[in-house]
C-alpha atoms as a PDB file:
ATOM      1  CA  UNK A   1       0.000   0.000   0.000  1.00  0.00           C
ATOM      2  CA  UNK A   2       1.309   3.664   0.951  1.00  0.00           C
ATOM      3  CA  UNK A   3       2.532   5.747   3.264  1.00  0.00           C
ATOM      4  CA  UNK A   4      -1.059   6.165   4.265  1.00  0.00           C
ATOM      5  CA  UNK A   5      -1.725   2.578   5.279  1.00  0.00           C
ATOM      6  CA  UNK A   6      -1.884   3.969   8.882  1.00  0.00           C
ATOM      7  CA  UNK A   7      -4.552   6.365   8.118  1.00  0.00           C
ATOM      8  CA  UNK A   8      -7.974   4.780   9.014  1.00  0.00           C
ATOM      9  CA  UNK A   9     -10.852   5.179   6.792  1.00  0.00           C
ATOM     10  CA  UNK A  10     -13.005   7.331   9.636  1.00  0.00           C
ATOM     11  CA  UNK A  11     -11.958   9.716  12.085  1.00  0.00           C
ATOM     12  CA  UNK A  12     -14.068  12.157  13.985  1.00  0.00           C
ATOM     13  CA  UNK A  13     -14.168  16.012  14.272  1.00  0.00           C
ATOM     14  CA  UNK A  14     -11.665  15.884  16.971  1.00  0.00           C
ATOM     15  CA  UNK A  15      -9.081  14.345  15.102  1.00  0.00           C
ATOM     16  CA  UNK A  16      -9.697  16.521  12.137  1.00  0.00           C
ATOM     17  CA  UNK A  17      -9.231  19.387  14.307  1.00  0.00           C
ATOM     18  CA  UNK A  18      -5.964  18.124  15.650  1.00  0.00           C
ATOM     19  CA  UNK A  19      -5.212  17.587  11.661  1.00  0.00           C
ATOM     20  CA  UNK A  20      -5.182  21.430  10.187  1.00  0.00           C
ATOM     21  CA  UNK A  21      -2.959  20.174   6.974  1.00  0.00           C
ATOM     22  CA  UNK A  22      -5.875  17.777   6.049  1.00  0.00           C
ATOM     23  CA  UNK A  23      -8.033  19.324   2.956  1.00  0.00           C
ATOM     24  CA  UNK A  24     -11.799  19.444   3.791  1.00  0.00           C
ATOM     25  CA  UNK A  25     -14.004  17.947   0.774  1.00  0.00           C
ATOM     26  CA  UNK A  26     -17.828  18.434   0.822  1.00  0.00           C
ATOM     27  CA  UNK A  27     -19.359  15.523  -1.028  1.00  0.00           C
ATOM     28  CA  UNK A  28     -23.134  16.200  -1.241  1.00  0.00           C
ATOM     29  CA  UNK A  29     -25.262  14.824  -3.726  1.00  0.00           C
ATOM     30  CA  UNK A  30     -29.167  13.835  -3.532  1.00  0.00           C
ATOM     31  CA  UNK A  31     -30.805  11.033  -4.856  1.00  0.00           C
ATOM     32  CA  UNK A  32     -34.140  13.288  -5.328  1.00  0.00           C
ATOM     33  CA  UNK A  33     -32.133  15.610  -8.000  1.00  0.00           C
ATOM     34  CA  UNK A  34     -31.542  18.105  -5.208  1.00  0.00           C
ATOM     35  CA  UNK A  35     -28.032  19.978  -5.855  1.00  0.00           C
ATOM     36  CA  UNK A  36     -24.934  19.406  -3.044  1.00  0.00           C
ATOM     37  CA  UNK A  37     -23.424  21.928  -4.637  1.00  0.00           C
ATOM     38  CA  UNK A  38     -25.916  24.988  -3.568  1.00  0.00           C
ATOM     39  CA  UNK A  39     -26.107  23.140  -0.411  1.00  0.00           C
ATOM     40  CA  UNK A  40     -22.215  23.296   0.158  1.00  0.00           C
ATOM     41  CA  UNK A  41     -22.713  27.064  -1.000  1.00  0.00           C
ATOM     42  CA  UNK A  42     -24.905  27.575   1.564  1.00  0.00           C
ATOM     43  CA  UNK A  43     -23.079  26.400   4.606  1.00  0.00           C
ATOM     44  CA  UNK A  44     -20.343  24.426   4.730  1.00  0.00           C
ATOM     45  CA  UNK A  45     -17.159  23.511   6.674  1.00  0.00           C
ATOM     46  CA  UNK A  46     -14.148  26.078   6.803  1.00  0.00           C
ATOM     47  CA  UNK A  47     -11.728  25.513   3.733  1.00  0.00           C
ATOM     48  CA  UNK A  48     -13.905  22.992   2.278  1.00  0.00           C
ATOM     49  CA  UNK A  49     -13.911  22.554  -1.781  1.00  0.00           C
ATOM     50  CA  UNK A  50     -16.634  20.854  -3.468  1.00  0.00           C
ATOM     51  CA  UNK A  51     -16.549  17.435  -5.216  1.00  0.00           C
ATOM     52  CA  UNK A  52     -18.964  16.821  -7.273  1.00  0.00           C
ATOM     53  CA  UNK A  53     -20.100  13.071  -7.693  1.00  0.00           C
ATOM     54  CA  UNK A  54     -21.715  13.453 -11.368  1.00  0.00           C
ATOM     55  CA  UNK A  55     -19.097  15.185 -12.937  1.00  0.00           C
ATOM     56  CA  UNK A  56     -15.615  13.981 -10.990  1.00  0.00           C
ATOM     57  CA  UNK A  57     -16.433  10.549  -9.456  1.00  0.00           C
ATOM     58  CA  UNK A  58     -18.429   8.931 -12.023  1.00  0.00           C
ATOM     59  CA  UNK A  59     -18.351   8.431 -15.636  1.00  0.00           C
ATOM     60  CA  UNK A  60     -20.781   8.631 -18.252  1.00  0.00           C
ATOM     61  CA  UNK A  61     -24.186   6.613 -17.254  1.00  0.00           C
ATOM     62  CA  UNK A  62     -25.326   4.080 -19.622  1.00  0.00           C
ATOM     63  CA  UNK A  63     -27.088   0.770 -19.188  1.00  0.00           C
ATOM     64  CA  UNK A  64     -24.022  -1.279 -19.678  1.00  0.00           C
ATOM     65  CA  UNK A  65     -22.167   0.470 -17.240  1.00  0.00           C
ATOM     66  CA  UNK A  66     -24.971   1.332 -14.569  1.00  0.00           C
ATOM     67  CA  UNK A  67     -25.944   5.096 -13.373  1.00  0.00           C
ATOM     68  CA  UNK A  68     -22.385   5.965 -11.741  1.00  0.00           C
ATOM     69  CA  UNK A  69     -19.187   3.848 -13.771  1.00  0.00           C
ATOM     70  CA  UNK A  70     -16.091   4.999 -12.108  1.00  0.00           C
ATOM     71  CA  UNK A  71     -14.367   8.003 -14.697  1.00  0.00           C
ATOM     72  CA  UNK A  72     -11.953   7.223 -16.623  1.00  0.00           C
ATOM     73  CA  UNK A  73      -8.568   7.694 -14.361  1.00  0.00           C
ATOM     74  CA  UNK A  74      -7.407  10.954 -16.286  1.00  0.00           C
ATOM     75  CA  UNK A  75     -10.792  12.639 -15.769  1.00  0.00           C
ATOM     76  CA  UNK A  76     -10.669  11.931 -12.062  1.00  0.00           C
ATOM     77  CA  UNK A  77      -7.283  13.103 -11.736  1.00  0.00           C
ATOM     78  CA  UNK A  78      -7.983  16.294 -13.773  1.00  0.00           C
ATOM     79  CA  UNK A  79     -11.291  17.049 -10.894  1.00  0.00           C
ATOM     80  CA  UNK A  80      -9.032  16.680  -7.766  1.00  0.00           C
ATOM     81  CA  UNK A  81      -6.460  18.358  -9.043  1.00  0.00           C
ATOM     82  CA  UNK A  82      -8.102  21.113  -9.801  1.00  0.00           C
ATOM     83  CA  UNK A  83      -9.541  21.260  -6.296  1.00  0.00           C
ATOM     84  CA  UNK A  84      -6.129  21.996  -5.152  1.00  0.00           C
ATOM     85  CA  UNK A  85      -5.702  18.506  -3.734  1.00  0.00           C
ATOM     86  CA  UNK A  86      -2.116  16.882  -4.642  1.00  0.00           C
ATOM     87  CA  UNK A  87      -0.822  12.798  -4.539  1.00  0.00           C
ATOM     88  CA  UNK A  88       0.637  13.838  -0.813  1.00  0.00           C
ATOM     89  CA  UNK A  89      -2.553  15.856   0.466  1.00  0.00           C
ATOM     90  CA  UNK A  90      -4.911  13.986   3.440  1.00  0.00           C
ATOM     91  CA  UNK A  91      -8.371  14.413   2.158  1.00  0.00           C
ATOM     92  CA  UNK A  92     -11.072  14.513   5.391  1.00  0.00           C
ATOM     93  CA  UNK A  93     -14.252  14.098   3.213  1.00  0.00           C
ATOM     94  CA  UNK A  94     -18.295  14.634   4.513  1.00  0.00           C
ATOM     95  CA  UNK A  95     -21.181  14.997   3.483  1.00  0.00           C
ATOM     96  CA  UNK A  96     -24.919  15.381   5.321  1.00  0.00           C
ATOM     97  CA  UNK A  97     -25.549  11.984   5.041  1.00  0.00           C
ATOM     98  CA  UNK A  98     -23.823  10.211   7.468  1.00  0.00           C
ATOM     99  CA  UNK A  99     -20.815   9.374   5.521  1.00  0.00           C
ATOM    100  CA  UNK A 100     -22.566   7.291   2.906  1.00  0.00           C
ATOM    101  CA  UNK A 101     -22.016   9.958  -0.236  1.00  0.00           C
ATOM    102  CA  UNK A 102     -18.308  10.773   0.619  1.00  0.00           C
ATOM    103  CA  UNK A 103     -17.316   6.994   1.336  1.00  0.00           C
ATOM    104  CA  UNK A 104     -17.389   7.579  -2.564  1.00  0.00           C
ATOM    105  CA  UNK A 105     -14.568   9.788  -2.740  1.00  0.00           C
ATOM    106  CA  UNK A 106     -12.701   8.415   0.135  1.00  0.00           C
ATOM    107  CA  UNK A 107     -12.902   4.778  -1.518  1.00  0.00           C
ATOM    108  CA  UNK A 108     -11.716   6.066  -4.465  1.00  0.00           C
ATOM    109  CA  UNK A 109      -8.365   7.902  -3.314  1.00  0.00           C
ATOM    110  CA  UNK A 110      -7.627   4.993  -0.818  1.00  0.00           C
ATOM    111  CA  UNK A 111      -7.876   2.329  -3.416  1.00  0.00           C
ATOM    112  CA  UNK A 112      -5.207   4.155  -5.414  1.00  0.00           C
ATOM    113  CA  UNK A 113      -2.866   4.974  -2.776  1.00  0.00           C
ATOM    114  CA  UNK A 114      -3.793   8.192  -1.543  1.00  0.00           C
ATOM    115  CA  UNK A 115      -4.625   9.398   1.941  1.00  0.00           C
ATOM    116  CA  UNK A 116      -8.282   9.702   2.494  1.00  0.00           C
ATOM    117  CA  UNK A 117     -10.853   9.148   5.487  1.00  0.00           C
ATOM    118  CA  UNK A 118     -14.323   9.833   6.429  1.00  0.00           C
ATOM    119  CA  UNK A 119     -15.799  12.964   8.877  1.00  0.00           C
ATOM    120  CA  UNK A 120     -18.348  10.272  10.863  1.00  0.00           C
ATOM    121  CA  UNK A 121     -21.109  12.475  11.215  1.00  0.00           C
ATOM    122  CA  UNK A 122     -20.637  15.033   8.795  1.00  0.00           C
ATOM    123  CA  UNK A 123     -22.169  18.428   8.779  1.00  0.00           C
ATOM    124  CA  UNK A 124     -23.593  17.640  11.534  1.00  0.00           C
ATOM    125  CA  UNK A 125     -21.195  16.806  13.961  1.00  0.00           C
ATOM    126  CA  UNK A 126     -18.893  19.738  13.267  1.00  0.00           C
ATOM    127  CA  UNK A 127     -19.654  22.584  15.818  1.00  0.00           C
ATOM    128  CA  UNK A 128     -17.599  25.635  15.180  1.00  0.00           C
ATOM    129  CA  UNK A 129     -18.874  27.673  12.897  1.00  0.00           C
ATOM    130  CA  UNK A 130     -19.457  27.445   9.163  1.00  0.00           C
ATOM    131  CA  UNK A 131     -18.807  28.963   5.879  1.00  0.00           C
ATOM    132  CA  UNK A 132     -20.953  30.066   2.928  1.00  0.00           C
ATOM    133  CA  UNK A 133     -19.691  30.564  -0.995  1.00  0.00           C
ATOM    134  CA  UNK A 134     -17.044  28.597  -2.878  1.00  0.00           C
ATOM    135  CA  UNK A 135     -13.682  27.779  -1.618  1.00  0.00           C
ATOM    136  CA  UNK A 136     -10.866  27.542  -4.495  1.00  0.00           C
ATOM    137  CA  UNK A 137      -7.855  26.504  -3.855  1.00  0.00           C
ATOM    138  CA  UNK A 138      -4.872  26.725  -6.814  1.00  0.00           C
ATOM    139  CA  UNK A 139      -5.224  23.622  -8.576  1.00  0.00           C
ATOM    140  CA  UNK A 140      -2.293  21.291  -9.063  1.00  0.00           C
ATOM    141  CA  UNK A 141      -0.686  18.156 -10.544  1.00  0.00           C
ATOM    142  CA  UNK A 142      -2.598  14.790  -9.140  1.00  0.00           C
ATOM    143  CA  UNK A 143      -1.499  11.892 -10.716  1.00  0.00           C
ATOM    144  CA  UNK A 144      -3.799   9.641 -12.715  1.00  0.00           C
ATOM    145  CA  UNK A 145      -3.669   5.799 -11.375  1.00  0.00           C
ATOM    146  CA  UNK A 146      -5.816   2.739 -12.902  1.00  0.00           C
ATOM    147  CA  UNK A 147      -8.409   1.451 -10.882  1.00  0.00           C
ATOM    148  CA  UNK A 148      -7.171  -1.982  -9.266  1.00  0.00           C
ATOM    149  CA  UNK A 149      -8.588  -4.868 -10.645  1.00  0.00           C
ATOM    150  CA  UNK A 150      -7.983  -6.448  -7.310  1.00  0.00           C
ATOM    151  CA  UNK A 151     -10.181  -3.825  -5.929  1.00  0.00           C
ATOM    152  CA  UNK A 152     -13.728  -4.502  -8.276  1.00  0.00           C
ATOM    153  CA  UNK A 153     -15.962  -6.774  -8.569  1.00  0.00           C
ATOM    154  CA  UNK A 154     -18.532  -7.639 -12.058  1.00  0.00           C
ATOM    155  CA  UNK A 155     -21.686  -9.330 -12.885  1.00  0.00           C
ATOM    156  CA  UNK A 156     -19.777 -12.739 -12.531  1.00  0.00           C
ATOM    157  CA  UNK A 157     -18.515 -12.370  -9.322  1.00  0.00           C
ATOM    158  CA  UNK A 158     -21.558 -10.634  -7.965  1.00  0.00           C
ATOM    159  CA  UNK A 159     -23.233 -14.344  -8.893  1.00  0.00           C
ATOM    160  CA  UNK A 160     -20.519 -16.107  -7.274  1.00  0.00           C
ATOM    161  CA  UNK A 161     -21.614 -18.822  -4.757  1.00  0.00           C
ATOM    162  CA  UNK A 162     -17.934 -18.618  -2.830  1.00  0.00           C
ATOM    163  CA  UNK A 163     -18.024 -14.664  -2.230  1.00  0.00           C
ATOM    164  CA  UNK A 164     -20.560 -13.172   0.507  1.00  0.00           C
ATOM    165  CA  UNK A 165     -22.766 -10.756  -1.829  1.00  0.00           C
ATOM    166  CA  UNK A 166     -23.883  -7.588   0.338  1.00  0.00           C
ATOM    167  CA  UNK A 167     -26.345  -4.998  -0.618  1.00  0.00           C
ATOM    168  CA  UNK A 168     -26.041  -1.871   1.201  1.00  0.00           C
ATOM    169  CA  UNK A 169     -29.298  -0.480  -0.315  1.00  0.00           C
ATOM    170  CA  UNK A 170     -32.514   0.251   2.352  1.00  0.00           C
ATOM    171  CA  UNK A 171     -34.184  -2.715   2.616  1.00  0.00           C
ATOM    172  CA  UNK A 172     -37.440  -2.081   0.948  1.00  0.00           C
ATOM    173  CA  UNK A 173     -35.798  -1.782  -2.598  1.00  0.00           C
ATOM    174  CA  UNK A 174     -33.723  -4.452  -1.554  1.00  0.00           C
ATOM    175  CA  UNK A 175     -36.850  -6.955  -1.087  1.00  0.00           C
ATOM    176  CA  UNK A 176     -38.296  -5.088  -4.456  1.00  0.00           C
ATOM    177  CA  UNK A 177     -40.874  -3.298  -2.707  1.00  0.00           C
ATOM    178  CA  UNK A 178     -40.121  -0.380  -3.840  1.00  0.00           C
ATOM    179  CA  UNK A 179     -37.833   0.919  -6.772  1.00  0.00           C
ATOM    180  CA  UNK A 180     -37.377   4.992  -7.346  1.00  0.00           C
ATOM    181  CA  UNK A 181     -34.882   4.531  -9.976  1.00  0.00           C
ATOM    182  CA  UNK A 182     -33.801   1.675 -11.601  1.00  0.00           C
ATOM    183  CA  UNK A 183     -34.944  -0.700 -14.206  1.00  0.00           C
ATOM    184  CA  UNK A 184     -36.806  -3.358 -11.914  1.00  0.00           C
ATOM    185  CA  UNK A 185     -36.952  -4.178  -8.365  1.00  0.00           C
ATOM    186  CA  UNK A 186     -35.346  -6.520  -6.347  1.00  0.00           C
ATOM    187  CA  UNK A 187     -31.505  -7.939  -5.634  1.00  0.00           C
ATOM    188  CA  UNK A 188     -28.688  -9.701  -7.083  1.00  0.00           C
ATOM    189  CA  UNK A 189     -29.924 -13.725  -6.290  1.00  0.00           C
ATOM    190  CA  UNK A 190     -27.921 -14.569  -2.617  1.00  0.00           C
ATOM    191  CA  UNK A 191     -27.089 -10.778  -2.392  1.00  0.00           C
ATOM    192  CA  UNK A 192     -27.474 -10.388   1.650  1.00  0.00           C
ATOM    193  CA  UNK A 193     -28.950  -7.144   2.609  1.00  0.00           C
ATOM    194  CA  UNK A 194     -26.633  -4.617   4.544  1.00  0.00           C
ATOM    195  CA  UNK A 195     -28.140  -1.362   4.406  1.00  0.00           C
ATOM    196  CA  UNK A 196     -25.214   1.201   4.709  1.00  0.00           C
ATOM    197  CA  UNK A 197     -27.532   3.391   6.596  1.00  0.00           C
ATOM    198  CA  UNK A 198     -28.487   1.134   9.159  1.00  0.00           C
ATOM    199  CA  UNK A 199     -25.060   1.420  10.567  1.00  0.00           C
ATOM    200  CA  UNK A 200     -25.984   4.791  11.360  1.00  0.00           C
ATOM    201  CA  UNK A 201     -27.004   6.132  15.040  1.00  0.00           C
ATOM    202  CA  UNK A 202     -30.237   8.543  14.864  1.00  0.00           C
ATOM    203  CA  UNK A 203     -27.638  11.663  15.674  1.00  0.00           C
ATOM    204  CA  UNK A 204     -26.166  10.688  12.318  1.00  0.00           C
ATOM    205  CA  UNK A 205     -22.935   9.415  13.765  1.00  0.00           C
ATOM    206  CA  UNK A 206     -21.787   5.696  13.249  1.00  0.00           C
ATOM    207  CA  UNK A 207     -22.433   3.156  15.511  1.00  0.00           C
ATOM    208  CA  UNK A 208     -19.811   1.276  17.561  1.00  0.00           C
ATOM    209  CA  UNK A 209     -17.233  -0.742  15.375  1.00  0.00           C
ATOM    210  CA  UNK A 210     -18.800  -3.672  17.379  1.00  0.00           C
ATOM    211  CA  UNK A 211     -21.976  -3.275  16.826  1.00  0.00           C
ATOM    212  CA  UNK A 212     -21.337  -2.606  13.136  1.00  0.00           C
ATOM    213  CA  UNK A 213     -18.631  -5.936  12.837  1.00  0.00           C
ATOM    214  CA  UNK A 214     -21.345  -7.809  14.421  1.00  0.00           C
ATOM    215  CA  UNK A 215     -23.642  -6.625  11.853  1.00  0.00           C
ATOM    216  CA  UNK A 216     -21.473  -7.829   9.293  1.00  0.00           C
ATOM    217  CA  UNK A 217     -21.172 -10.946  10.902  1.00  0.00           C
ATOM    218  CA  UNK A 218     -24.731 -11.854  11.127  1.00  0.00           C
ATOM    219  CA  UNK A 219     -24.960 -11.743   7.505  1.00  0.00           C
ATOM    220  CA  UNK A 220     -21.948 -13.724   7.112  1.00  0.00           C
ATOM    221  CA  UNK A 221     -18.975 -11.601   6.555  1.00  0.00           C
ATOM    222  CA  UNK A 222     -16.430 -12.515   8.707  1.00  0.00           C
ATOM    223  CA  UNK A 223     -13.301 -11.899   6.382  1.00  0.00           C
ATOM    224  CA  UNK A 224     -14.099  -9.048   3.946  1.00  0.00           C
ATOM    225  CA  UNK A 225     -11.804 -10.346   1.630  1.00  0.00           C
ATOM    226  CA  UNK A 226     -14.434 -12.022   0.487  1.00  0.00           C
ATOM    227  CA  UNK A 227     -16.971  -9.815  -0.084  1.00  0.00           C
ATOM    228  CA  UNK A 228     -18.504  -7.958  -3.055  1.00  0.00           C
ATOM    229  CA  UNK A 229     -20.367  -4.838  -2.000  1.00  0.00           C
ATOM    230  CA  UNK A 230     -22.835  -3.155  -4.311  1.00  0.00           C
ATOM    231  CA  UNK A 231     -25.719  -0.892  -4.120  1.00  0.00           C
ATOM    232  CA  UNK A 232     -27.854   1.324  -6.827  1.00  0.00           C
ATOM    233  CA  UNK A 233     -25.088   2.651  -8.360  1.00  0.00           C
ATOM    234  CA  UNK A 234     -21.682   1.884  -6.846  1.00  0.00           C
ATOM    235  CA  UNK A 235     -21.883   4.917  -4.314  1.00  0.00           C
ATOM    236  CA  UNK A 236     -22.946   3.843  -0.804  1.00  0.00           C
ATOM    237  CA  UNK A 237     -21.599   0.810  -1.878  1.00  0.00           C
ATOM    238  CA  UNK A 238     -18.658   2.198  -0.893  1.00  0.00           C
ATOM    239  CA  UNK A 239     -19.494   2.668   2.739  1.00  0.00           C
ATOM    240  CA  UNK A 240     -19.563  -0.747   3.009  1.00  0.00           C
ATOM    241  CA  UNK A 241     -16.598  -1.311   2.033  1.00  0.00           C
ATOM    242  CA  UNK A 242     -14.896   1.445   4.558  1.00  0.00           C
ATOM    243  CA  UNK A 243     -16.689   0.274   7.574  1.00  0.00           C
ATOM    244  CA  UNK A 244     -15.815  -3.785   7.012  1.00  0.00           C
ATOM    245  CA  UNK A 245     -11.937  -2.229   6.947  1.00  0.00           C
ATOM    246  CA  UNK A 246     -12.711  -0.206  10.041  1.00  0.00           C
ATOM    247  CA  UNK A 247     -13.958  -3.059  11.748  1.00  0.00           C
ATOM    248  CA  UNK A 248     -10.926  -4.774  11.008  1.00  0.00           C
ATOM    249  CA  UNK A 249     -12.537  -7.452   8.950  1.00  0.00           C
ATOM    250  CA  UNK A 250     -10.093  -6.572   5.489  1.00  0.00           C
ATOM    251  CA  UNK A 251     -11.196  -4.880   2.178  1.00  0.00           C
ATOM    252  CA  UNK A 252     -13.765  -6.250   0.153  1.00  0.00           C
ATOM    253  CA  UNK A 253     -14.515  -5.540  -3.288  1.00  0.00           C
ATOM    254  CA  UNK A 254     -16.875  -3.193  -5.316  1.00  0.00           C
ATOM    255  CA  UNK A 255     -19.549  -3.701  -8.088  1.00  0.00           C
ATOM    256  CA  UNK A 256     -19.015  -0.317 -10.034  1.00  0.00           C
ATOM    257  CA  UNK A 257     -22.168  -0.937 -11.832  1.00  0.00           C
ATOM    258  CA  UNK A 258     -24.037  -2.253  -8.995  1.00  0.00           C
ATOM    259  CA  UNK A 259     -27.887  -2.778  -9.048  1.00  0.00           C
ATOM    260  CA  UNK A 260     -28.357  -0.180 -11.793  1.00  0.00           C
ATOM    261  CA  UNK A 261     -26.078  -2.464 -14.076  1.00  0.00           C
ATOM    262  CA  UNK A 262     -27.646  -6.029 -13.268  1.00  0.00           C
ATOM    263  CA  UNK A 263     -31.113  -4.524 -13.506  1.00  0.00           C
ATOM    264  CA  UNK A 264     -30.941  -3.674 -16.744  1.00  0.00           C
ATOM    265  CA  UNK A 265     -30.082  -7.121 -17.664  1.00  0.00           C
ATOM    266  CA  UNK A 266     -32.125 -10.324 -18.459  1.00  0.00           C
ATOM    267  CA  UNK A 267     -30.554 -12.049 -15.538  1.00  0.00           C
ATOM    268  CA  UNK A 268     -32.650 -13.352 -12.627  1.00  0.00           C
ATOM    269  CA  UNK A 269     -33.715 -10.909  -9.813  1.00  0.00           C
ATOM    270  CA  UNK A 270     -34.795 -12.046  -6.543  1.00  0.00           C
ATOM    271  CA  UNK A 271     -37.104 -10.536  -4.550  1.00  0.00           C
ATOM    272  CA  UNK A 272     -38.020 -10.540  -0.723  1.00  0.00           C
ATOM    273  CA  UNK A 273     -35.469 -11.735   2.289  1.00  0.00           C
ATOM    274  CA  UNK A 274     -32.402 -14.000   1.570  1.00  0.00           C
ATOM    275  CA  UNK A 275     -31.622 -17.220   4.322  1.00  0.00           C
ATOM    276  CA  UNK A 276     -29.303 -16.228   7.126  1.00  0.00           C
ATOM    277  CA  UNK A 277     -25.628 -17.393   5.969  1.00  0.00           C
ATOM    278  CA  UNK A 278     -22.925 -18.191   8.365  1.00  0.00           C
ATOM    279  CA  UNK A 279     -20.242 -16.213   8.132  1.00  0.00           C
ATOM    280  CA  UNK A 280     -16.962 -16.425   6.546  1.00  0.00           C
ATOM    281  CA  UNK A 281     -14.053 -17.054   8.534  1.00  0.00           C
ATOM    282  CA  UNK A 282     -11.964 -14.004   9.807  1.00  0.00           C
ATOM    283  CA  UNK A 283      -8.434 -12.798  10.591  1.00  0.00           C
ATOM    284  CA  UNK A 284      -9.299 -14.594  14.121  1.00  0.00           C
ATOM    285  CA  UNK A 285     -10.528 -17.900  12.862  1.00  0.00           C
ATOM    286  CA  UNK A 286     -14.031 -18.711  11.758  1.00  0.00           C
ATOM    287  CA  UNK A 287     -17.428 -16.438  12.752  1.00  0.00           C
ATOM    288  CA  UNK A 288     -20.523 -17.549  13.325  1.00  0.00           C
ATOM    289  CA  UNK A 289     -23.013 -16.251  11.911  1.00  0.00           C
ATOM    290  CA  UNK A 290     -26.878 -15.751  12.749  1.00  0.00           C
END
């Protein structure tokens, strides 16, 4: 890995404030159409640039690829650069949303060497004061890196009986009660249904890396390794992905095109609640699951 491999993937307002050389990213983006951006102009965190998902962190949608592909290397490279963020730079990124947005960003950067980590709690557990406006720092060199293969997942593997399969969409439009978005309802046959939100506290803040470990657990992670984490488009997805390596159970991988890919296909979709599944073993021996 890099010189970063000490970083962990969330850290609280405390330690950002003990941290004033880390760059402050505002990751906002809404589902319902509303725009992070005039959000972040609003109010936002002192120093903080804006990322924004659609144009920097994902590339074009299409149905092959799903809503939000990961960009082409060069065209994410070109966006944080010209936030002002270099290769060296520690990016602290939040969002309103409990992490689940900027996991996104944060997933991205780690996965390619860079030093990046989650605000838990976001906007809302910072309590100096804010800032309104745009924030624009002198943009500079940031090296494009490939995606590692090591680090995705694909249609195949997402229908792969010896990985654990978890779905960190809300469970309604995981059961296929409901679907805002995509092509049909439902999940990925096996998929086990994590909802990234559900590791949230009602203060916004995550839970306790027990709790959430033991959540993984029940639905049969108990070495990340090997898990494939998707969701509607390959965003909260993400959050997964953080959380299992905050936990300590390893890094799984992701399913860029997530549910928004597979949905679009003729391949079987499975609706309602999947079997418990014992879990995988872990880095201290087997877990048992639910």
């Amino acid at each position: 890995m890099s010189e970063w491999g000490w970083l962990p993937p969330v850290v609280d307002a405390a330690w950002v404030e003990d941290h004033p050389d880390a760059i402050l990213v505002d990751t906002r983006w809404y589902l319902d159409g509303r725009s992070g951006r005039d959000a972040y102009r609003r109010s936002h965190l002192p120093g903080a640039v804006f990322v924004d998902l659609e144009q920097w962190l994902a590339g074009p949608a299409s149905g092959a690829r799903g809503r939000h592909p990961l960009p082409d290397p060069a065209v994410f490279a070109r966006g944080i650069g010209s936030r002002g963020i270099g290769d060296d730079d520690l990016v602290v990124a939040y969002d309103d949303a409990g992490g689940v947005i900027a996991a996104r960003l944060v997933w991205m950067l780690r996965v390619t060497g860079h030093g990046a980590t989650i605000l838990d709690g976001g906007v809302a557990a910072w309590e100096g004061p804010q800032e309104s406006g745009d924030v624009a720092r002198a943009p500079v060199a940031f090296e494009a890196r490939a995606w590692p293969t090591s680090a995705l997942a694909d249609i195949d593997d997402a229908l792969d009986d010896n990985v654990v399969v978890v779905d960190a969409r809300d469970a309604a439009r995981y059961r296929g009660e409901i679907e805002p978005i995509d092509p049909r309802a439902g999940h990925i046959p096996g998929a086990r249904s994590l909802p990234c939100r559900d590791h949230l506290r009602p203060d916004g803040r995550l839970s306790s890396p027990d709790e959430i470990r033991r959540r993984f657990v029940e639905v049969g992670v108990g070495d990340a390794t090997r898990m494939v984490s998707y969701c509607g488009s390959g965003v909260t997805a993400c959050h997964n992905l953080l959380l299992a390596e905050w936990v300590g159970l390893g890094r799984g991988r992701l399913f860029p095109g997530s549910w928004s890919q597979y949905s679009a296909t003729a391949l079987p979709v499975a609706r309602g609640d999947e079997p418990p599944r014992a879990a995988s073993g872990g880095p201290d021996g087997p877990s048992l699951g639910r």
